[in-house]
Protein backbone atom coordinates (compact mmCIF):
# COMPACT_ATOMS: atom_id res chain seq x y z
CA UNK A 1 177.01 143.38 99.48
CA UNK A 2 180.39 144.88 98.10
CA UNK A 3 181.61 143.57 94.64
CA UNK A 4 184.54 142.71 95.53
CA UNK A 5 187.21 139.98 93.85
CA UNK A 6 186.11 137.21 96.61
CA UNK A 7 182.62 137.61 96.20
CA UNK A 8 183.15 137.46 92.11
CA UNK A 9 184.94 134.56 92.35
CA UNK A 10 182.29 132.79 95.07
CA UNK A 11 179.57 133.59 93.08
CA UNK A 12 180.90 133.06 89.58
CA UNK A 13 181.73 128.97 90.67
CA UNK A 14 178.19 128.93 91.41
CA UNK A 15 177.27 129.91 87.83
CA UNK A 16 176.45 126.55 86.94
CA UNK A 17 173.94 125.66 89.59
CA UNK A 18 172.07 128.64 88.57
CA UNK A 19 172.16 128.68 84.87
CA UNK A 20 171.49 125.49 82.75
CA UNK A 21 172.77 126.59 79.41
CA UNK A 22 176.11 127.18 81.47
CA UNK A 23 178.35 124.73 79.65
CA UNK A 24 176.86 125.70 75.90
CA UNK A 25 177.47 129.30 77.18
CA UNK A 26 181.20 127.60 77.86
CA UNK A 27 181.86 126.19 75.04
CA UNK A 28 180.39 129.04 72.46
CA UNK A 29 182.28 132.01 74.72
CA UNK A 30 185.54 129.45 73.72
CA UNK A 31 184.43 128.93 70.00
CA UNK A 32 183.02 131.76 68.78
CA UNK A 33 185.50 134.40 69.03
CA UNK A 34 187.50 132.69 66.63
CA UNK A 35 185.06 131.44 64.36
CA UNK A 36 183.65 134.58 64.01
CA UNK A 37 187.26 135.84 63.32
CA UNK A 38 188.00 133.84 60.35
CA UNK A 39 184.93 134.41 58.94
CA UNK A 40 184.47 130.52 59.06
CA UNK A 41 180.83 130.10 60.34
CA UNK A 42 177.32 128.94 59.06
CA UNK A 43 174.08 130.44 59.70
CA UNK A 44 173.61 128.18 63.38
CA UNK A 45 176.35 130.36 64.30
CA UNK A 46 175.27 133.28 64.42
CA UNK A 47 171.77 132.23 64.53
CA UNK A 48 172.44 131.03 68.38
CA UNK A 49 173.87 134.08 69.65
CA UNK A 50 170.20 135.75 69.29
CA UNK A 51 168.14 132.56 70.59
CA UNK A 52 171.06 132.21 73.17
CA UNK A 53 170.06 136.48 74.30
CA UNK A 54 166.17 135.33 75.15
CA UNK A 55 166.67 131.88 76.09
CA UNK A 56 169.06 131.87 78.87
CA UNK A 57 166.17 133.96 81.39
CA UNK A 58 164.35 130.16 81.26
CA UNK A 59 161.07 131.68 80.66
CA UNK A 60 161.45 134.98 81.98
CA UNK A 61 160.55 136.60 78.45
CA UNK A 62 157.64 135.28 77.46
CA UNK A 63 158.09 133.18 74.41
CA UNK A 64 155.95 135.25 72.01
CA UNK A 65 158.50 138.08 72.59
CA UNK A 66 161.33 136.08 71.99
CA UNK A 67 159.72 134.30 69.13
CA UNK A 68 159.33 137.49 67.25
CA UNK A 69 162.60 138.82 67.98
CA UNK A 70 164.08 135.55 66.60
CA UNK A 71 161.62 135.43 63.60
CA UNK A 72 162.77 139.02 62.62
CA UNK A 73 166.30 137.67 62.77
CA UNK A 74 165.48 135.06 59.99
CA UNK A 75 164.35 137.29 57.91
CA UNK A 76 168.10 138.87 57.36
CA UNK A 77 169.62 136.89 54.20
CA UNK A 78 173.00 134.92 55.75
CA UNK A 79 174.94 137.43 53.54
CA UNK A 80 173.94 140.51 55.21
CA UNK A 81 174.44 138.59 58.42
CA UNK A 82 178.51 137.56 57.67
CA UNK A 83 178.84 141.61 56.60
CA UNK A 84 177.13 142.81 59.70
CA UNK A 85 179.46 140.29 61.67
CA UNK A 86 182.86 140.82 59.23
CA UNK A 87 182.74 144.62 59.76
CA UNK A 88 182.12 144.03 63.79
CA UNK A 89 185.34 141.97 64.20
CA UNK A 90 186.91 144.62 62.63
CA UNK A 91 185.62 147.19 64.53
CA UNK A 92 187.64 149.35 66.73
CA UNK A 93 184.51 150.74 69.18
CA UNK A 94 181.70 149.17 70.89
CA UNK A 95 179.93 152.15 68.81
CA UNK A 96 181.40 150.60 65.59
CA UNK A 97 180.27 147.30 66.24
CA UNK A 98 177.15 147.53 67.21
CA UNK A 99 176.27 150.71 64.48
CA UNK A 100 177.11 147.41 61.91
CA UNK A 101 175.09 144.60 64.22
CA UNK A 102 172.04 146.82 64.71
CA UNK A 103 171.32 147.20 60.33
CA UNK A 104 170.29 143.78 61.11
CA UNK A 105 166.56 143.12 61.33
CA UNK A 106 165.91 141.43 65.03
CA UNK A 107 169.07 143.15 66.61
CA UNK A 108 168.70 146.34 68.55
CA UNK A 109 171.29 147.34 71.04
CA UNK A 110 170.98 144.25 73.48
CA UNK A 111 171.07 141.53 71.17
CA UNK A 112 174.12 143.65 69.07
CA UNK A 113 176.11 143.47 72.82
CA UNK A 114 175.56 139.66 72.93
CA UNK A 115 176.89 139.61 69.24
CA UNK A 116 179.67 141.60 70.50
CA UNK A 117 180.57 139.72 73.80
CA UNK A 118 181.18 136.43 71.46
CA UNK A 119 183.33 138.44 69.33
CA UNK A 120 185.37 139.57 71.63
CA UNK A 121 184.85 138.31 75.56
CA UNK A 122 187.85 140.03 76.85
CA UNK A 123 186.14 143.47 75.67
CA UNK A 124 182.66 143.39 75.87
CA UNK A 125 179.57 141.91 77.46
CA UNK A 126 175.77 141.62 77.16
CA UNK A 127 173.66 144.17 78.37
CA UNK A 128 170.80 143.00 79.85
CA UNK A 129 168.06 144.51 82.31
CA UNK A 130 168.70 141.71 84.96
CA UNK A 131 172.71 142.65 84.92
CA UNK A 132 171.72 146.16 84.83
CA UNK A 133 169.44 146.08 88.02
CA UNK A 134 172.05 143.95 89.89
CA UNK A 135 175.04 146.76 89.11
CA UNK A 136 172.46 149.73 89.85
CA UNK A 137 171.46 147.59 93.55
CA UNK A 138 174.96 146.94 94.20
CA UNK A 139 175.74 150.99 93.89
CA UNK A 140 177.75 150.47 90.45
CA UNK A 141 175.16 152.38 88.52
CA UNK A 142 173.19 155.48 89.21
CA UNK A 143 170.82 155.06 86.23
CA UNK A 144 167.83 152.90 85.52
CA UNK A 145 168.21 150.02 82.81
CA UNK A 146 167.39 152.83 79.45
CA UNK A 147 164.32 151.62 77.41
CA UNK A 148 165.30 151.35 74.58
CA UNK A 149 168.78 150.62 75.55
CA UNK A 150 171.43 153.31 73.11
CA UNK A 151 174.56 152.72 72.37
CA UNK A 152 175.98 155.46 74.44
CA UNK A 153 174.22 153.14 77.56
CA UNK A 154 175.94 150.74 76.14
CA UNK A 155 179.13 152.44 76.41
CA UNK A 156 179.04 153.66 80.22
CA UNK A 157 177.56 150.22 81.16
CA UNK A 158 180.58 148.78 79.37
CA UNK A 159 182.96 151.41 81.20
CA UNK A 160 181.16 150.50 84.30
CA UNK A 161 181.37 146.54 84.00
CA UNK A 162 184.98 146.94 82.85
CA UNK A 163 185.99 149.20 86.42
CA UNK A 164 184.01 146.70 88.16
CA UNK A 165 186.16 144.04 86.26
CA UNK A 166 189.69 145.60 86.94
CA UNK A 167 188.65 146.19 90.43
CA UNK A 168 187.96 142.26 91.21
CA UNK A 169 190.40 141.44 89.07
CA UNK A 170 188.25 138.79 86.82
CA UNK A 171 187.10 138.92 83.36
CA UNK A 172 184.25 139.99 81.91
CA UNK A 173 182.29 136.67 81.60
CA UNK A 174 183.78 136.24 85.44
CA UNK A 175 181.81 139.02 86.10
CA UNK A 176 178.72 138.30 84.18
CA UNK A 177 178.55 134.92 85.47
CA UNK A 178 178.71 136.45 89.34
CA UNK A 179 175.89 139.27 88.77
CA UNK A 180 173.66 136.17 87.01
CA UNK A 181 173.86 134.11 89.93
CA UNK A 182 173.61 137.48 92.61
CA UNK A 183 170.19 138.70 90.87
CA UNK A 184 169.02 134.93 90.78
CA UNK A 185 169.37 135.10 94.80
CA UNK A 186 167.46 138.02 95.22
């Protein structure tokens, strides 16, 4: 299969079939670039965009894992969160934003992308091993998903999603959504 914008836009419609936390995913990509903006935001806010990371593979992590990723999160005070999250927005760099997400206990590269794709949709997007795999078997990506993922993956996955994204002329999420319901197929 060739990405190409058809297929994108095919397979992105089908998003919500696939995923059931589609419209929360909806209404939080919609919500929380601004709220995060103005600095306006309690600790739920934030809070989701880690439980959101684990959740939305239905089981796929096993809930031990994701417990203890999200129990490491709680134990970052909600001011070190909102300075972690103040100095992202303001970031100029995927680099810059996650180098501020990651101080955060419970946030390594992955979870700091998610952080970073509800900051700012139009410019960044998760990393995940499942979007990873579907780029590399689609002949986007040479390289196997990086354990642990760095932030210079990071950065060529982003400049890879982002070609892929000008090429099928569709946004980021667009994108994300399609390669979600593509791997669930497989």
């Amino acid at each position: 299969m060739d990405l190409t914008a058809a297929v994108v836009d095919e397979k992105r419609r089908a998003y919500p079939e696939v995923q059931a936390l589609s419209t929360v995913e909806e209404e939080h990509v919609d919500l929380l670039p601004e709220t995060f903006a103005s600095g306006d935001y309690g600790w739920r806010d934030a809070e989701w965009v880690v439980q959101w990371y684990g959740r939305r593979f239905m089981g796929e992590i096993p809930n031990a894992d994701r417990g203890a990723i999200e129990d490491a999160y709680d134990e970052n005070d909600y001011e070190d969160v909102h300075a972690a999250i103040s100095a992202a927005v303001e970031a100029d760099t995927a680099t810059e934003m996650v180098s501020s997400l990651t101080d955060l206990a419970g946030v390594d590269v992955p979870i700091a992308s998610a952080f970073c794709q509800f900051i700012d949709p139009e410019r960044y997007v998760v990393v995940d091993s499942r979007q990873w795999a579907t780029l590399r078997e689609l002949g986007e990506l040479d390289e196997p998903y990086p354990d642990p993922v760095t932030t210079d993956a990071y950065e060529r996955y982003l400049d890879t999603y982002r070609a892929v994204a000008e090429r099928c002329d569709c946004t980021l999420w667009d994108l994300y959504r399609a390669l979600w319901v593509i791997a669930a197929e497989k």
